[in-house]
C-alpha atoms as a PDB file:
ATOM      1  CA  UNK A   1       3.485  12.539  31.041  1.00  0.00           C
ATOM      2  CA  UNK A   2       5.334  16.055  31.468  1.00  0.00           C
ATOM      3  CA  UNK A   3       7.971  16.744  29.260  1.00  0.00           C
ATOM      4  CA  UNK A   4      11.116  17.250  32.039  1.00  0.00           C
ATOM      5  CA  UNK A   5       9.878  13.355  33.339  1.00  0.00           C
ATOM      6  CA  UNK A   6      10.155  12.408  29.845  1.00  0.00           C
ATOM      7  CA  UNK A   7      13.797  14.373  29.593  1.00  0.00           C
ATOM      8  CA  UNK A   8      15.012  12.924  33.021  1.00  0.00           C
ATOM      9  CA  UNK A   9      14.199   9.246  32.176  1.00  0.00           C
ATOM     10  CA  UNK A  10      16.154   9.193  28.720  1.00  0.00           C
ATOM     11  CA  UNK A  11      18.906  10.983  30.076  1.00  0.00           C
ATOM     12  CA  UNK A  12      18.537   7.506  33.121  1.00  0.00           C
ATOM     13  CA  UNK A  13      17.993   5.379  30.325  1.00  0.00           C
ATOM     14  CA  UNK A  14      20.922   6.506  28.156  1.00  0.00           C
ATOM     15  CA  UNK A  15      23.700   6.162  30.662  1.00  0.00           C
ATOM     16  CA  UNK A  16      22.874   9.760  32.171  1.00  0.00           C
ATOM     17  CA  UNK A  17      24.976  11.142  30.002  1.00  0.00           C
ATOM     18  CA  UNK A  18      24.936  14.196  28.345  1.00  0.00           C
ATOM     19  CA  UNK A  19      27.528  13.670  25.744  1.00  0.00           C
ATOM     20  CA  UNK A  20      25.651  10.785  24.826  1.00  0.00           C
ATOM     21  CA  UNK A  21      24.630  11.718  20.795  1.00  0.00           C
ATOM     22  CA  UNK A  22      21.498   9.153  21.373  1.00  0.00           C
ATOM     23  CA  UNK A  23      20.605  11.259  24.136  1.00  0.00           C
ATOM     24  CA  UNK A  24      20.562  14.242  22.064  1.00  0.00           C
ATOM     25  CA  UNK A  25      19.135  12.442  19.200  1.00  0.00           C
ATOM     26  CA  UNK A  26      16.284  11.750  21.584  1.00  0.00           C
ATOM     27  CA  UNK A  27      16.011  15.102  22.806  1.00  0.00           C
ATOM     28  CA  UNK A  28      15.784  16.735  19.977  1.00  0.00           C
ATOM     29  CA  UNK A  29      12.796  14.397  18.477  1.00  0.00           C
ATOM     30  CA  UNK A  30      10.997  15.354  21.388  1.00  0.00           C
ATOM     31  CA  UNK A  31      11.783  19.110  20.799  1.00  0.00           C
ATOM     32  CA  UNK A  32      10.715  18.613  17.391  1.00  0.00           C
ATOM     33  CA  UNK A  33       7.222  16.798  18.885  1.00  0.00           C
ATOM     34  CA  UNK A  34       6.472  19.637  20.789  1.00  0.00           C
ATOM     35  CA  UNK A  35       7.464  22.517  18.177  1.00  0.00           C
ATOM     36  CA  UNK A  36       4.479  20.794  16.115  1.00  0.00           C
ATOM     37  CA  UNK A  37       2.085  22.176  18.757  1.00  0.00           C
ATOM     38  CA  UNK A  38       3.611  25.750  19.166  1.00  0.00           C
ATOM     39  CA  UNK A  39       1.154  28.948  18.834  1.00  0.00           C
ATOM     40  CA  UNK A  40       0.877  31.111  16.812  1.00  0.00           C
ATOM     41  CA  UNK A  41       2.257  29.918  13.893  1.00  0.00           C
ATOM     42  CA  UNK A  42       5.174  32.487  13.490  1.00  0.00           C
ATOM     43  CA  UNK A  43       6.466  31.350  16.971  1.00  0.00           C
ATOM     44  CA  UNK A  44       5.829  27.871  15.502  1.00  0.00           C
ATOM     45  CA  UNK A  45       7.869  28.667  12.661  1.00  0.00           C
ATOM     46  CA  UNK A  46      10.743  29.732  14.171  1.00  0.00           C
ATOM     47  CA  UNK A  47      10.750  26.719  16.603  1.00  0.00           C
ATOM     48  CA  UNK A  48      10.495  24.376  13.853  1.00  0.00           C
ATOM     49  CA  UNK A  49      13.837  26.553  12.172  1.00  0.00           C
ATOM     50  CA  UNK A  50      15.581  25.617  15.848  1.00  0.00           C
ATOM     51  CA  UNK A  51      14.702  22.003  14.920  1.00  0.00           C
ATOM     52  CA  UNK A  52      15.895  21.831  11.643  1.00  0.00           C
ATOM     53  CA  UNK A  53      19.114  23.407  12.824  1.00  0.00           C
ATOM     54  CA  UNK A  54      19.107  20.723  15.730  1.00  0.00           C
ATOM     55  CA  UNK A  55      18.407  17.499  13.703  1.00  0.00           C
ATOM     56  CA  UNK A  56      21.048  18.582  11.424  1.00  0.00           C
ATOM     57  CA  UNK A  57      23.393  18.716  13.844  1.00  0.00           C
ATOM     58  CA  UNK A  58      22.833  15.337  15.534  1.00  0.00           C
ATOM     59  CA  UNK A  59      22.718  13.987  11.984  1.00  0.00           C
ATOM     60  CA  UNK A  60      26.220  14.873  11.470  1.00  0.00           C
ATOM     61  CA  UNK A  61      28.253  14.347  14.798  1.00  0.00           C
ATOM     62  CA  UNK A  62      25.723  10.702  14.748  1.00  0.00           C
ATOM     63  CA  UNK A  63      24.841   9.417  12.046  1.00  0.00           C
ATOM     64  CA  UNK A  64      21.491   8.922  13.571  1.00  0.00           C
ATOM     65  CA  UNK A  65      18.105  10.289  11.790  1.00  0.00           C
ATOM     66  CA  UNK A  66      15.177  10.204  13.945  1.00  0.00           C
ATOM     67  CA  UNK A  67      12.758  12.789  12.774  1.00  0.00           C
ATOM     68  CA  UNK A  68       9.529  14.083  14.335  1.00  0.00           C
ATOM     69  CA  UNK A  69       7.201  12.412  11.898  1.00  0.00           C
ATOM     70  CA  UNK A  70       8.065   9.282  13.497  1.00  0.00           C
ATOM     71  CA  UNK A  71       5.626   7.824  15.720  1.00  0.00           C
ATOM     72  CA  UNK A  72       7.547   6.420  18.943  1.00  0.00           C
ATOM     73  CA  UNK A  73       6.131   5.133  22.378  1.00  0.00           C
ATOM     74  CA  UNK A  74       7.532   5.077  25.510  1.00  0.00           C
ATOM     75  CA  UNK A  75      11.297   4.240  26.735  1.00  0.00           C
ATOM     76  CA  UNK A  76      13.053   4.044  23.392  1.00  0.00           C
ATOM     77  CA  UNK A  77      16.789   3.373  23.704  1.00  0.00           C
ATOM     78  CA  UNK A  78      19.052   3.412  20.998  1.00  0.00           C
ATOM     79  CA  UNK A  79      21.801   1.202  22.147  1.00  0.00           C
ATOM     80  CA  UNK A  80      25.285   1.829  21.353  1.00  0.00           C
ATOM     81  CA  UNK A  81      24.134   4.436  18.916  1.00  0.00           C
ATOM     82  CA  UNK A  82      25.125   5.845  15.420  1.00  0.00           C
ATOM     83  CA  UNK A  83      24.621   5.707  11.976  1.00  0.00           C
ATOM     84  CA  UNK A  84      20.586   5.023  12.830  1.00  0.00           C
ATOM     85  CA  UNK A  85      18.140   5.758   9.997  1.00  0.00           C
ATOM     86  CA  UNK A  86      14.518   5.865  10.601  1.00  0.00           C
ATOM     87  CA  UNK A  87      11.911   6.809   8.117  1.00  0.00           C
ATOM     88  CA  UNK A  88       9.505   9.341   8.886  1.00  0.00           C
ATOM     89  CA  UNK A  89       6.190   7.304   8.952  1.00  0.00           C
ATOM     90  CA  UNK A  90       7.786   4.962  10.840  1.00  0.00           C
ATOM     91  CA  UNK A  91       5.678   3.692  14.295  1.00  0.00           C
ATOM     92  CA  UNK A  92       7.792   2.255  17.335  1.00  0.00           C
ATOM     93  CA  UNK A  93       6.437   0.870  20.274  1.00  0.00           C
ATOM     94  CA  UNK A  94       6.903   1.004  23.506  1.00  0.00           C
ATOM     95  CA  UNK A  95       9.884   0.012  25.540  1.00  0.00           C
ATOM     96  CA  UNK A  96      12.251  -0.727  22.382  1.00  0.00           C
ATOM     97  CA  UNK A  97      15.503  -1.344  21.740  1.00  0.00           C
ATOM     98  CA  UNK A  98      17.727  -0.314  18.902  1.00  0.00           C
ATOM     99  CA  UNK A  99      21.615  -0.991  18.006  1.00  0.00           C
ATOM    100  CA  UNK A 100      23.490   1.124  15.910  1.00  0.00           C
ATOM    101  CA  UNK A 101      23.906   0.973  12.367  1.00  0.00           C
ATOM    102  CA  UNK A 102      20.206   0.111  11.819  1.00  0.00           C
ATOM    103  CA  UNK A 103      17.935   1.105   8.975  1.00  0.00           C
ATOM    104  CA  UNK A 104      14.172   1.380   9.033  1.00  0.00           C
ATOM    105  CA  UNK A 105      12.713   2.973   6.083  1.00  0.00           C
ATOM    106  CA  UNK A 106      10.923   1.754   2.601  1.00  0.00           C
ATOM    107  CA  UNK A 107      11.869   0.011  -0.070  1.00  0.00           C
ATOM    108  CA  UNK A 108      10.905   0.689  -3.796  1.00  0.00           C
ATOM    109  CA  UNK A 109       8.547  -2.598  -4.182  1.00  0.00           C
ATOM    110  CA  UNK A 110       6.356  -2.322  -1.201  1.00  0.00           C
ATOM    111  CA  UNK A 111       5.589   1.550   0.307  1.00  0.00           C
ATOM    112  CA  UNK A 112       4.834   1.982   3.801  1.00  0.00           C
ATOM    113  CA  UNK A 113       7.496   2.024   6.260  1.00  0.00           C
ATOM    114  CA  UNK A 114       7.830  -0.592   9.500  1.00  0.00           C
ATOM    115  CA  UNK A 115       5.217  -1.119  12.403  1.00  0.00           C
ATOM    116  CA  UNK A 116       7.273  -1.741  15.254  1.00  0.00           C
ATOM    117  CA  UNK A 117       5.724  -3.432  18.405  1.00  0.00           C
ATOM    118  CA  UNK A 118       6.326  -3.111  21.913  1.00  0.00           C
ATOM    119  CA  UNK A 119       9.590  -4.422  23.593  1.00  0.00           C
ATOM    120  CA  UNK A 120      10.966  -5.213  20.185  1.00  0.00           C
ATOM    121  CA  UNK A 121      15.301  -5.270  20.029  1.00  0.00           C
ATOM    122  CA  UNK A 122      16.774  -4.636  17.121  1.00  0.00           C
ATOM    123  CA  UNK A 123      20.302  -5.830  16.715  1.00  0.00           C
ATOM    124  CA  UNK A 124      23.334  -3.812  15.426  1.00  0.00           C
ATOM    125  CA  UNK A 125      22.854  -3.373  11.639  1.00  0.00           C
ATOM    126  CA  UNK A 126      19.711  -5.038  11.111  1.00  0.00           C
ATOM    127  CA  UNK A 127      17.644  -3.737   7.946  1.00  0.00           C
ATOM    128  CA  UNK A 128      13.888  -3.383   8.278  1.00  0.00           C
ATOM    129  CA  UNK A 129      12.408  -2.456   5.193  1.00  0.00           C
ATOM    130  CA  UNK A 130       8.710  -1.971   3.427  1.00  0.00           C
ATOM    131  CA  UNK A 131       5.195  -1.919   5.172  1.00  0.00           C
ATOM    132  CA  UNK A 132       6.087  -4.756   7.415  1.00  0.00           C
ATOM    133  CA  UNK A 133       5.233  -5.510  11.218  1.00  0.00           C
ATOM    134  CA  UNK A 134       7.457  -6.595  13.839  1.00  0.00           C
ATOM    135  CA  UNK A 135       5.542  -8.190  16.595  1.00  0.00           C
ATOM    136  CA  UNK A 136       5.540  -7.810  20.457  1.00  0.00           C
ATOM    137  CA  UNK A 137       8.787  -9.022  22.139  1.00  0.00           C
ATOM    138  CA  UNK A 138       9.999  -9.937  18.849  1.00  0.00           C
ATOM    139  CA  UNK A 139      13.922  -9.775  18.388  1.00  0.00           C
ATOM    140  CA  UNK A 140      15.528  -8.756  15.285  1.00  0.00           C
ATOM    141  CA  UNK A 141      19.053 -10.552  14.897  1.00  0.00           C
ATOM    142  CA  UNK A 142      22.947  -8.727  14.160  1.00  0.00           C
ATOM    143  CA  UNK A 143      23.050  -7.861  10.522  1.00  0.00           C
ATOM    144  CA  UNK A 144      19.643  -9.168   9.552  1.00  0.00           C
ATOM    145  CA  UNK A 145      17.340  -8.127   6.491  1.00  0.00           C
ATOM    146  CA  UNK A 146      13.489  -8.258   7.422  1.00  0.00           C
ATOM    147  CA  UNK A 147      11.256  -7.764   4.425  1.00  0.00           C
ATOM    148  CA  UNK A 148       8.238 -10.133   5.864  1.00  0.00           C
ATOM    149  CA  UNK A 149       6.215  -9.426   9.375  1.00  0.00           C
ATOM    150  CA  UNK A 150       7.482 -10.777  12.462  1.00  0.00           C
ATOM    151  CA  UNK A 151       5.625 -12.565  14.669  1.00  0.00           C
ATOM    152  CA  UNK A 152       5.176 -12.037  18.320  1.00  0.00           C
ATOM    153  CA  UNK A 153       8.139 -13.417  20.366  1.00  0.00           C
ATOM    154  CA  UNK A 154       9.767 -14.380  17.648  1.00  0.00           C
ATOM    155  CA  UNK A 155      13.551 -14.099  16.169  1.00  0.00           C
ATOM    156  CA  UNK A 156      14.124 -13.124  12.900  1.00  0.00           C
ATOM    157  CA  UNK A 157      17.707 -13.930  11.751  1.00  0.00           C
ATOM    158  CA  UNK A 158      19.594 -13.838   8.324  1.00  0.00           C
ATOM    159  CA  UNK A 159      19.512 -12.558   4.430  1.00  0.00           C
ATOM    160  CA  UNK A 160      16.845 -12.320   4.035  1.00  0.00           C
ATOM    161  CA  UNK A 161      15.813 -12.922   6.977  1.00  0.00           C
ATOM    162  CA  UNK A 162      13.639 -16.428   8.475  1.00  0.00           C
ATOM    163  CA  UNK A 163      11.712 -16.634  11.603  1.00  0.00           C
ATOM    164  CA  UNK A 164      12.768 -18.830  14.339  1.00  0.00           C
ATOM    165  CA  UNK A 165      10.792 -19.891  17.866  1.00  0.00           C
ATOM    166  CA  UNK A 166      12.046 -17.349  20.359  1.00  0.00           C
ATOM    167  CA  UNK A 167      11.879 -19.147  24.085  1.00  0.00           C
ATOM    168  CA  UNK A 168      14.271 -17.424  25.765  1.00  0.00           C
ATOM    169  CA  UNK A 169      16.334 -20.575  26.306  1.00  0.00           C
ATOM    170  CA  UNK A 170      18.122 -22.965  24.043  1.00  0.00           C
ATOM    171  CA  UNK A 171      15.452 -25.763  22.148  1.00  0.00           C
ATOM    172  CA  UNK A 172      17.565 -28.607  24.127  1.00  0.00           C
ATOM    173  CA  UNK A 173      16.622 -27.465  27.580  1.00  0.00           C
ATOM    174  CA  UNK A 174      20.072 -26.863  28.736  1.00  0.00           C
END
């Protein structure tokens, strides 16, 4: 996929607007991508200078840390963003959602960071931490720690967090 589709459908898919810091948070990931495959390596050097300056900047005016080490797939849209932390050996799928306030990184027991699947929502301050794996259409609740893998389709929910069935409608059929 060329790089302006790319550009056009986050700017779409974050409210096309360009004051939008997830939008630039995005952006300048993808800049960062790209400066990895620059040639020569002086050019690639200075590129990767323009990124550092870049990230920085979103890092401050957003709270939100998304650097290019980070493996993401398609259509990720940080929701309400801010204050978003997201280790560097991180993997996202495709088509995922995350809230602000949300942490993704290691923690001192377990190395590795998260495996994220595809069309995964993480809710506003959720915690994600250690070599874990969040399955497929799984849903990660408000304010939740998840130290354990996720199933597929599943909601995790609490401190720390438990897995319950996910549906998509209430267990009583109403």
């Amino acid at each position: 996929m060329g790089m302006l589709k790319l550009i056009r459908e986050d700017y779409h898919r974050h409210d096309a607007k360009w004051l939008n810091p997830a939008l630039w948070a995005i952006l300048t990931y993808r800049y960062g991508v790209w400066s990895l495959t620059i040639k020569p390596s002086w050019l690639q050097w200075i590129a990767s200078k323009v990124y550092g300056l870049l990230i920085f900047v979103v890092l401050i005016t957003s709270g939100i840390r998304l650097y290019r080490e980070v493996t993401v797939g398609k259509a990720l849209h940080l929701i309400h963003s801010g204050n978003i932390s997201i280790h560097p050996r991180t993997v996202i799928g495709d088509y995922c959602g995350i809230q602000q306030d949300v942490t993704l990184g290691t923690n001192m027991e377990r190395g590795g960071a998260p495996i994220i699947g595809n069309n995964v929502y993480i809710g506003r301050g959720a915690t994600v931490l250690g070599e874990v794996v969040i399955g497929d259409g799984a849903r990660i609740a408000a304010n939740s720690l998840v130290i354990t893998d996720v199933p597929p389709h599943a909601t995790a929910i609490g401190v720390p967090a438990r897995i319950i069935k996910y549906t998509g409608r209430p267990e009583n059929g109403s």
